[in-house]
PDB file of N, CA and C in Angstrom:
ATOM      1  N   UNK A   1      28.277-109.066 150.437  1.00  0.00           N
ATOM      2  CA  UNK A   1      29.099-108.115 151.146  1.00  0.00           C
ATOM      3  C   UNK A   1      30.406-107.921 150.370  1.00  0.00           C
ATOM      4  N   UNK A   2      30.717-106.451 149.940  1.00  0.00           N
ATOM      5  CA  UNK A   2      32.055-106.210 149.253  1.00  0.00           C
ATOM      6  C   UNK A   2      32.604-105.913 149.934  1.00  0.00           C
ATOM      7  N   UNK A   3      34.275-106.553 151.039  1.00  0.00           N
ATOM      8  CA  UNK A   3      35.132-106.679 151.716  1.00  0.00           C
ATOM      9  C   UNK A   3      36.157-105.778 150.835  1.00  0.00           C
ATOM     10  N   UNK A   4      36.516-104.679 151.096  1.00  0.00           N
ATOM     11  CA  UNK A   4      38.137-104.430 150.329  1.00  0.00           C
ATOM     12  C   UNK A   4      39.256-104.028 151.496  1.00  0.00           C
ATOM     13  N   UNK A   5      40.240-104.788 150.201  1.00  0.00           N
ATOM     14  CA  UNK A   5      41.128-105.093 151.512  1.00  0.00           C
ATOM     15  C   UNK A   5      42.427-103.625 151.301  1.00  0.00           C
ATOM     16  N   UNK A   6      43.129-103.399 152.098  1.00  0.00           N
ATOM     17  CA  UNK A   6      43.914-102.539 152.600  1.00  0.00           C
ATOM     18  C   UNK A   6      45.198-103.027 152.161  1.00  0.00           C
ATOM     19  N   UNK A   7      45.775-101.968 151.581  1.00  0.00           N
ATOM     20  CA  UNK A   7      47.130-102.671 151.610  1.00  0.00           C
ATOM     21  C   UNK A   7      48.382-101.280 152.264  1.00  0.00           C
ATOM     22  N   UNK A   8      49.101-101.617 152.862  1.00  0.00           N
ATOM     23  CA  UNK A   8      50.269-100.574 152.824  1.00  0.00           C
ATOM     24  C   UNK A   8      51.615-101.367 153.454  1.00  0.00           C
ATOM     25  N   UNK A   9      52.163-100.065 152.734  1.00  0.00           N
ATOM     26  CA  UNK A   9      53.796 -99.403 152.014  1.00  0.00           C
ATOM     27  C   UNK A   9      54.421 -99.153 152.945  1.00  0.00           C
ATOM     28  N   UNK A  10      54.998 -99.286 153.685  1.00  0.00           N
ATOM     29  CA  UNK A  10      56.039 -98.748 154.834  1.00  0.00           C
ATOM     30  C   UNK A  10      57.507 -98.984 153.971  1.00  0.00           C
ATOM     31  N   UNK A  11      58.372 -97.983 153.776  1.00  0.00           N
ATOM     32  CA  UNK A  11      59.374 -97.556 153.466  1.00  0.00           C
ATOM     33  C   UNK A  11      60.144 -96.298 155.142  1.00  0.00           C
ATOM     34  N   UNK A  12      61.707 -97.354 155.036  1.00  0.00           N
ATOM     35  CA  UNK A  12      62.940 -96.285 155.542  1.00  0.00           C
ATOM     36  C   UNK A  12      62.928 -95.519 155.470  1.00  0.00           C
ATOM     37  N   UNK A  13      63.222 -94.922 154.120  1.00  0.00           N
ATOM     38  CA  UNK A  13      63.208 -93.447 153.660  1.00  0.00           C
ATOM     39  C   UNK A  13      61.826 -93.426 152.420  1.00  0.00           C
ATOM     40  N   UNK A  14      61.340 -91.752 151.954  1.00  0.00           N
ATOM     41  CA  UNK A  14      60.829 -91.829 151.011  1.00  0.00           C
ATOM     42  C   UNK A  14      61.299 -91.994 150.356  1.00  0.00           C
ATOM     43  N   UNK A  15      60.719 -92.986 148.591  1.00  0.00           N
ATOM     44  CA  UNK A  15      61.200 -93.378 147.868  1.00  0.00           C
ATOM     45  C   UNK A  15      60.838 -92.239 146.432  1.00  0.00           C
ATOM     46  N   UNK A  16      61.704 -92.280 146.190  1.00  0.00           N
ATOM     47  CA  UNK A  16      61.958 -91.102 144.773  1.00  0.00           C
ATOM     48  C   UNK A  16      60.577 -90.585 143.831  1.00  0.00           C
ATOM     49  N   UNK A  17      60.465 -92.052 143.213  1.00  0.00           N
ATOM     50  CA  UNK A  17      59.068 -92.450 142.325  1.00  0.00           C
ATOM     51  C   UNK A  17      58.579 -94.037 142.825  1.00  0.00           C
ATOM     52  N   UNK A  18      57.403 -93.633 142.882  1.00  0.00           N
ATOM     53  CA  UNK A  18      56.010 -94.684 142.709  1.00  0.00           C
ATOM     54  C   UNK A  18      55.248 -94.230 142.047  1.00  0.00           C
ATOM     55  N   UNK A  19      54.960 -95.627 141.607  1.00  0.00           N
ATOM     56  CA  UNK A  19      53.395 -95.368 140.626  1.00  0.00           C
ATOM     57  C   UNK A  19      52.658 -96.210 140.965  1.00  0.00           C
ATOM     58  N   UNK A  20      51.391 -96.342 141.264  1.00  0.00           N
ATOM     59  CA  UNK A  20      50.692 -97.114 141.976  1.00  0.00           C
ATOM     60  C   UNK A  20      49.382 -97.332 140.664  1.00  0.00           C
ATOM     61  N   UNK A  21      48.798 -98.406 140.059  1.00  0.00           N
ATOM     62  CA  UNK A  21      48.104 -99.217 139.359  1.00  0.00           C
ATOM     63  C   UNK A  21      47.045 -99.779 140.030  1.00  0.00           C
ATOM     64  N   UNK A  22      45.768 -99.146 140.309  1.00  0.00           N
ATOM     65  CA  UNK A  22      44.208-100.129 140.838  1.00  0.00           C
ATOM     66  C   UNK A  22      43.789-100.785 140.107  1.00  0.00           C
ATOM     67  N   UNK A  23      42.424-101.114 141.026  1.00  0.00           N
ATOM     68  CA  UNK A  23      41.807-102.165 139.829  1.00  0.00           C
ATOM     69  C   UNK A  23      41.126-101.583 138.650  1.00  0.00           C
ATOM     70  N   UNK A  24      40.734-100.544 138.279  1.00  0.00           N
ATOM     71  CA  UNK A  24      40.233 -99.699 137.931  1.00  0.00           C
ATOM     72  C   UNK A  24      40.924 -98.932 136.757  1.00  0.00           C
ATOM     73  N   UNK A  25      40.671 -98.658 135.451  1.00  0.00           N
ATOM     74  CA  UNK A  25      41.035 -98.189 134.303  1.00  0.00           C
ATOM     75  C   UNK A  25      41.676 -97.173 134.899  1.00  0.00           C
ATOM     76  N   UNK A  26      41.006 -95.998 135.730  1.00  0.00           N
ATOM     77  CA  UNK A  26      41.525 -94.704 135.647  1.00  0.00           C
ATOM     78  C   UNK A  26      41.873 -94.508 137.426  1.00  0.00           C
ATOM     79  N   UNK A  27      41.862 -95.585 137.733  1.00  0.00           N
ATOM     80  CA  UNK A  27      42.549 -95.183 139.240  1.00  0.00           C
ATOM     81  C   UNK A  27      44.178 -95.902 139.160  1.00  0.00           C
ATOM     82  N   UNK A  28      45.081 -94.872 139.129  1.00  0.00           N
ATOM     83  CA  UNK A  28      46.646 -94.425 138.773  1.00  0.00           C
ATOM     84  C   UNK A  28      46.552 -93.897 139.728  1.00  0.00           C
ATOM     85  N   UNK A  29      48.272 -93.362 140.315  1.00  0.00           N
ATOM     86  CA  UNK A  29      48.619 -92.398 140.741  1.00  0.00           C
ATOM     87  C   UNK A  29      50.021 -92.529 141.209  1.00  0.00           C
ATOM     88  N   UNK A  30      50.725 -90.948 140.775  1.00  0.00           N
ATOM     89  CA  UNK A  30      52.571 -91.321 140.593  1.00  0.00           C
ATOM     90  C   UNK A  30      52.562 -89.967 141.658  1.00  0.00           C
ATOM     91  N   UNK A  31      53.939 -90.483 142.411  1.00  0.00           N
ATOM     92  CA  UNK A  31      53.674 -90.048 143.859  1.00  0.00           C
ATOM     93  C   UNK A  31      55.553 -90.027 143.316  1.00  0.00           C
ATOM     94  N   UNK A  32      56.281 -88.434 143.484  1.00  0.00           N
ATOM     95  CA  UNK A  32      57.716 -88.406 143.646  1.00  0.00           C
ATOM     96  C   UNK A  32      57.768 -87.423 144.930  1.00  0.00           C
ATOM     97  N   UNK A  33      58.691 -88.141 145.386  1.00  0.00           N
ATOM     98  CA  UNK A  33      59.342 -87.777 146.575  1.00  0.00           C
ATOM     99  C   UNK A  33      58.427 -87.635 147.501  1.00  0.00           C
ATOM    100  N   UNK A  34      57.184 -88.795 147.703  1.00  0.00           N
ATOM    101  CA  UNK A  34      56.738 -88.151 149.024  1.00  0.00           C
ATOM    102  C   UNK A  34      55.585 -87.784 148.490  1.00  0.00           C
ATOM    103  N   UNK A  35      55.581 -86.952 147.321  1.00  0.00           N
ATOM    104  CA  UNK A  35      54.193 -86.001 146.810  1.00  0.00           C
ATOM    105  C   UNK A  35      53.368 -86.521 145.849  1.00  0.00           C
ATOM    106  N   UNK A  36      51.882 -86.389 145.584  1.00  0.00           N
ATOM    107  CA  UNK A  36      51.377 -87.053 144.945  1.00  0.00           C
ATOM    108  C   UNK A  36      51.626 -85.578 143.478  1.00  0.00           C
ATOM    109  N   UNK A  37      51.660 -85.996 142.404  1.00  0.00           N
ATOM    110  CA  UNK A  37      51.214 -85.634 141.615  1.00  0.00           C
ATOM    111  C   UNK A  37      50.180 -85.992 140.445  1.00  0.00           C
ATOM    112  N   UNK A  38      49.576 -84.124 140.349  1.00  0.00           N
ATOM    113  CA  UNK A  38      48.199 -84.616 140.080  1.00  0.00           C
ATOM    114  C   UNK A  38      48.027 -83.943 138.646  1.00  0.00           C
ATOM    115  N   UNK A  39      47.197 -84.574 137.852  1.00  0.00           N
ATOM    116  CA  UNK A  39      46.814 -84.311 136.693  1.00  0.00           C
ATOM    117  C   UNK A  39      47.485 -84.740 135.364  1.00  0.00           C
ATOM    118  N   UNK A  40      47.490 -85.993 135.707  1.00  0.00           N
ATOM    119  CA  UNK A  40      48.565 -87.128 134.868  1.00  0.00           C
ATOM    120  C   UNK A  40      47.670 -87.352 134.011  1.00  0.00           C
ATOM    121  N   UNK A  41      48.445 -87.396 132.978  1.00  0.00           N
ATOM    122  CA  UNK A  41      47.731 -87.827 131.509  1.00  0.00           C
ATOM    123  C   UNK A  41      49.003 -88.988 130.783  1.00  0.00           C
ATOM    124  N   UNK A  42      49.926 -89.337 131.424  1.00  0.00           N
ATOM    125  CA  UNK A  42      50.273 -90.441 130.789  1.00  0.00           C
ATOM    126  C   UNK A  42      52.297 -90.376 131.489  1.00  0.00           C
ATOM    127  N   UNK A  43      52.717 -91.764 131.805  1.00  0.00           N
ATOM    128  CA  UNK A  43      53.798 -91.470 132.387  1.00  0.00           C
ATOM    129  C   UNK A  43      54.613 -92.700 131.853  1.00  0.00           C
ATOM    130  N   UNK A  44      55.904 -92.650 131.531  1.00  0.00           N
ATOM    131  CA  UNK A  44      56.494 -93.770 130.885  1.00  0.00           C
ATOM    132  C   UNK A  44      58.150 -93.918 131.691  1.00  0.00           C
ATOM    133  N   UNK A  45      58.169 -95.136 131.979  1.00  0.00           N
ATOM    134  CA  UNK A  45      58.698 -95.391 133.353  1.00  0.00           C
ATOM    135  C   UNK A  45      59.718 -96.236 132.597  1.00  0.00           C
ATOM    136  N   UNK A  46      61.499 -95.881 132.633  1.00  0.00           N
ATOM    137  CA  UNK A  46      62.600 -97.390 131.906  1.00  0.00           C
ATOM    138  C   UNK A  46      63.239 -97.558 133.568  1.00  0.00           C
ATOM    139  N   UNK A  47      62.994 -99.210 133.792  1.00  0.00           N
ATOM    140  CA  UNK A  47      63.972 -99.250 135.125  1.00  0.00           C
ATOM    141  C   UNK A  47      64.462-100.761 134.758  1.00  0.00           C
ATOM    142  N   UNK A  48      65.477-100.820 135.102  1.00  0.00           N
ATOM    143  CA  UNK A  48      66.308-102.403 135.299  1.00  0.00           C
ATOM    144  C   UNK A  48      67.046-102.303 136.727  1.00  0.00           C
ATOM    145  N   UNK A  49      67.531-103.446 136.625  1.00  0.00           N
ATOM    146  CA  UNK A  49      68.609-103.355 138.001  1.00  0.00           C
ATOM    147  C   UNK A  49      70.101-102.906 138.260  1.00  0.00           C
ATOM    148  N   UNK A  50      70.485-102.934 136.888  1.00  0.00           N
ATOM    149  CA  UNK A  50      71.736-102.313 136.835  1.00  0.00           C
ATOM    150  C   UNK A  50      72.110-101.010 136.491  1.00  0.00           C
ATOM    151  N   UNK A  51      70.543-100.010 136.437  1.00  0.00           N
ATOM    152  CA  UNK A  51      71.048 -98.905 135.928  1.00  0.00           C
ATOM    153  C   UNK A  51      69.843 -97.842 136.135  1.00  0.00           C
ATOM    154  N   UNK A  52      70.057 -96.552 136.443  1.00  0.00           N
ATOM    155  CA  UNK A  52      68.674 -95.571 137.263  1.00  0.00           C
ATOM    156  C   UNK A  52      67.933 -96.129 136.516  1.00  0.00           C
ATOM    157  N   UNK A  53      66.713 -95.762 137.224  1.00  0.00           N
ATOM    158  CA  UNK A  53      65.161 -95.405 136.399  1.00  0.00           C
ATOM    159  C   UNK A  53      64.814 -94.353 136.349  1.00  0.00           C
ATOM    160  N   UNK A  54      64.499 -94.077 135.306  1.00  0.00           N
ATOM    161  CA  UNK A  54      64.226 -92.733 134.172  1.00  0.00           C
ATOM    162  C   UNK A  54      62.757 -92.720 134.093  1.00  0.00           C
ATOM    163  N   UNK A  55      62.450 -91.437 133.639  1.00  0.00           N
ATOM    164  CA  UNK A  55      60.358 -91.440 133.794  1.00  0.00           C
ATOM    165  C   UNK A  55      60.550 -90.004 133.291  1.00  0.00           C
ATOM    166  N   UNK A  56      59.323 -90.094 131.995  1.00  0.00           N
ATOM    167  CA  UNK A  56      58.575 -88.973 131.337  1.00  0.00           C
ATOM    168  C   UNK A  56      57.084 -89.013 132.516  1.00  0.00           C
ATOM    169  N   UNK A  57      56.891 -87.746 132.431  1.00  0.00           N
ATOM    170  CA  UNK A  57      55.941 -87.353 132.925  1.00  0.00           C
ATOM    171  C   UNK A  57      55.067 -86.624 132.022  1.00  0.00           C
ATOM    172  N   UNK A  58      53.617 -86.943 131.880  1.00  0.00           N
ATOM    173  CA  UNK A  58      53.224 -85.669 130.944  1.00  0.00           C
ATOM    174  C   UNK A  58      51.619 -85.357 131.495  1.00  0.00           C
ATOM    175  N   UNK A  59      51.254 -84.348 131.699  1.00  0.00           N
ATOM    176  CA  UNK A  59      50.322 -84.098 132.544  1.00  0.00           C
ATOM    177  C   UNK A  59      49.865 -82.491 132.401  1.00  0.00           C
ATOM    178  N   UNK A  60      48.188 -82.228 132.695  1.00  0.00           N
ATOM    179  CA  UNK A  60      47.606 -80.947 132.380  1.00  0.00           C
ATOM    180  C   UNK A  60      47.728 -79.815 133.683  1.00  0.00           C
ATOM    181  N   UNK A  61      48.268 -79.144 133.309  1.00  0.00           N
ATOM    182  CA  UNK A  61      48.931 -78.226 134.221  1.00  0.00           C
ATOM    183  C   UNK A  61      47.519 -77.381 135.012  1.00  0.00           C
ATOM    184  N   UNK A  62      47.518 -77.257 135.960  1.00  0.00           N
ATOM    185  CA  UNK A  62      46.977 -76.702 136.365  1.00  0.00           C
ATOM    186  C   UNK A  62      45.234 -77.807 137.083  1.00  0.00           C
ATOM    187  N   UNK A  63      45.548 -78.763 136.267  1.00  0.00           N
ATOM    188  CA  UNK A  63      44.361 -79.594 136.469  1.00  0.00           C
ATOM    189  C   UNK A  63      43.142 -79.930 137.832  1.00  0.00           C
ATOM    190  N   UNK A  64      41.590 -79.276 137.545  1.00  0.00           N
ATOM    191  CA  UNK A  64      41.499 -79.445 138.275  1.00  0.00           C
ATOM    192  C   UNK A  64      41.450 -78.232 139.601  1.00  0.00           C
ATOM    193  N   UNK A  65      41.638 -77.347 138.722  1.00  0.00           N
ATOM    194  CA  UNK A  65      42.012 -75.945 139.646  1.00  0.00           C
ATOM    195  C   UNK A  65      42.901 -76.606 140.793  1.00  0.00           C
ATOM    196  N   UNK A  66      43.696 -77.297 140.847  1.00  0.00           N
ATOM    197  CA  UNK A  66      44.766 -77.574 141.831  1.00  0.00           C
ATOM    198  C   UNK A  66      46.226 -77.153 141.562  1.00  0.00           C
ATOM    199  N   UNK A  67      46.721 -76.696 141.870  1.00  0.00           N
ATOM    200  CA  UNK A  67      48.110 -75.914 141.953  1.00  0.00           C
ATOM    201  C   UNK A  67      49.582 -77.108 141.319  1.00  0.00           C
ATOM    202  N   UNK A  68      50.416 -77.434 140.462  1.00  0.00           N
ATOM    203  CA  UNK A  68      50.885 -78.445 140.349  1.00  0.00           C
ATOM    204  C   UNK A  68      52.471 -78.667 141.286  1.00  0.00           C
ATOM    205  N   UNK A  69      52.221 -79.963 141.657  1.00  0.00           N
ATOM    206  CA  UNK A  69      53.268 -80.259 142.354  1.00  0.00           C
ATOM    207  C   UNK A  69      54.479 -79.998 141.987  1.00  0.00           C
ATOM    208  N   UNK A  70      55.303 -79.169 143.047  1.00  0.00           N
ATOM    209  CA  UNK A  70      56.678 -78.503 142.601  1.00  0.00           C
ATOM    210  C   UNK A  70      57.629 -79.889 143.481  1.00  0.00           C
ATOM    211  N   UNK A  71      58.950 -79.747 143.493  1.00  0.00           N
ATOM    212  CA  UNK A  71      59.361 -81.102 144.189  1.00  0.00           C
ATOM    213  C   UNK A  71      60.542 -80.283 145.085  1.00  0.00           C
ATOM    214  N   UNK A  72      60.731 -79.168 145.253  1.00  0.00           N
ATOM    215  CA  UNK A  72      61.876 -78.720 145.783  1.00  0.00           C
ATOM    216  C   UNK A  72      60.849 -78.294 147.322  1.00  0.00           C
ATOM    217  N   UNK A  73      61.611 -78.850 148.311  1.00  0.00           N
ATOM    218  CA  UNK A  73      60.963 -79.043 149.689  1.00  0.00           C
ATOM    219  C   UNK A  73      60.046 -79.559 149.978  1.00  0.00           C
TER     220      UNK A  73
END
């Protein structure tokens, strides 16, 4: 029997950027403000504690015949 287990995120407010890492080579997924965005081809993330975190995004537009995530509203 394969049991998988559940995990969740409860956040105050939404949080800016996540990137979320499975078990799985190609199961990713970077989620700003709330929104998932889709059609990621590679994302490079600088964060410490004393200073923002910064993130390239680079990804196939349109991917997927899905419309790409805009972030304003």
């Amino acid at each position: 029997m394969n049991l998988k287990k559940r995990v969740i995120l409860e956040f105050d407010e939404v949080p800016k950027l996540i990137f979320v890492q499975g078990s799985e080579l190609n199961d990713k997924a970077l989620y700003i403000c709330g929104k998932k965005v889709k059609g990621i081809r590679r994302v490079r993330i600088e964060a410490s504690l004393d200073e923002f975190t910064t993130h390239e995004v680079e990804y196939v537009t349109h991917a997927a015949g899905e419309e790409p995530v805009t972030l304003d509203g």
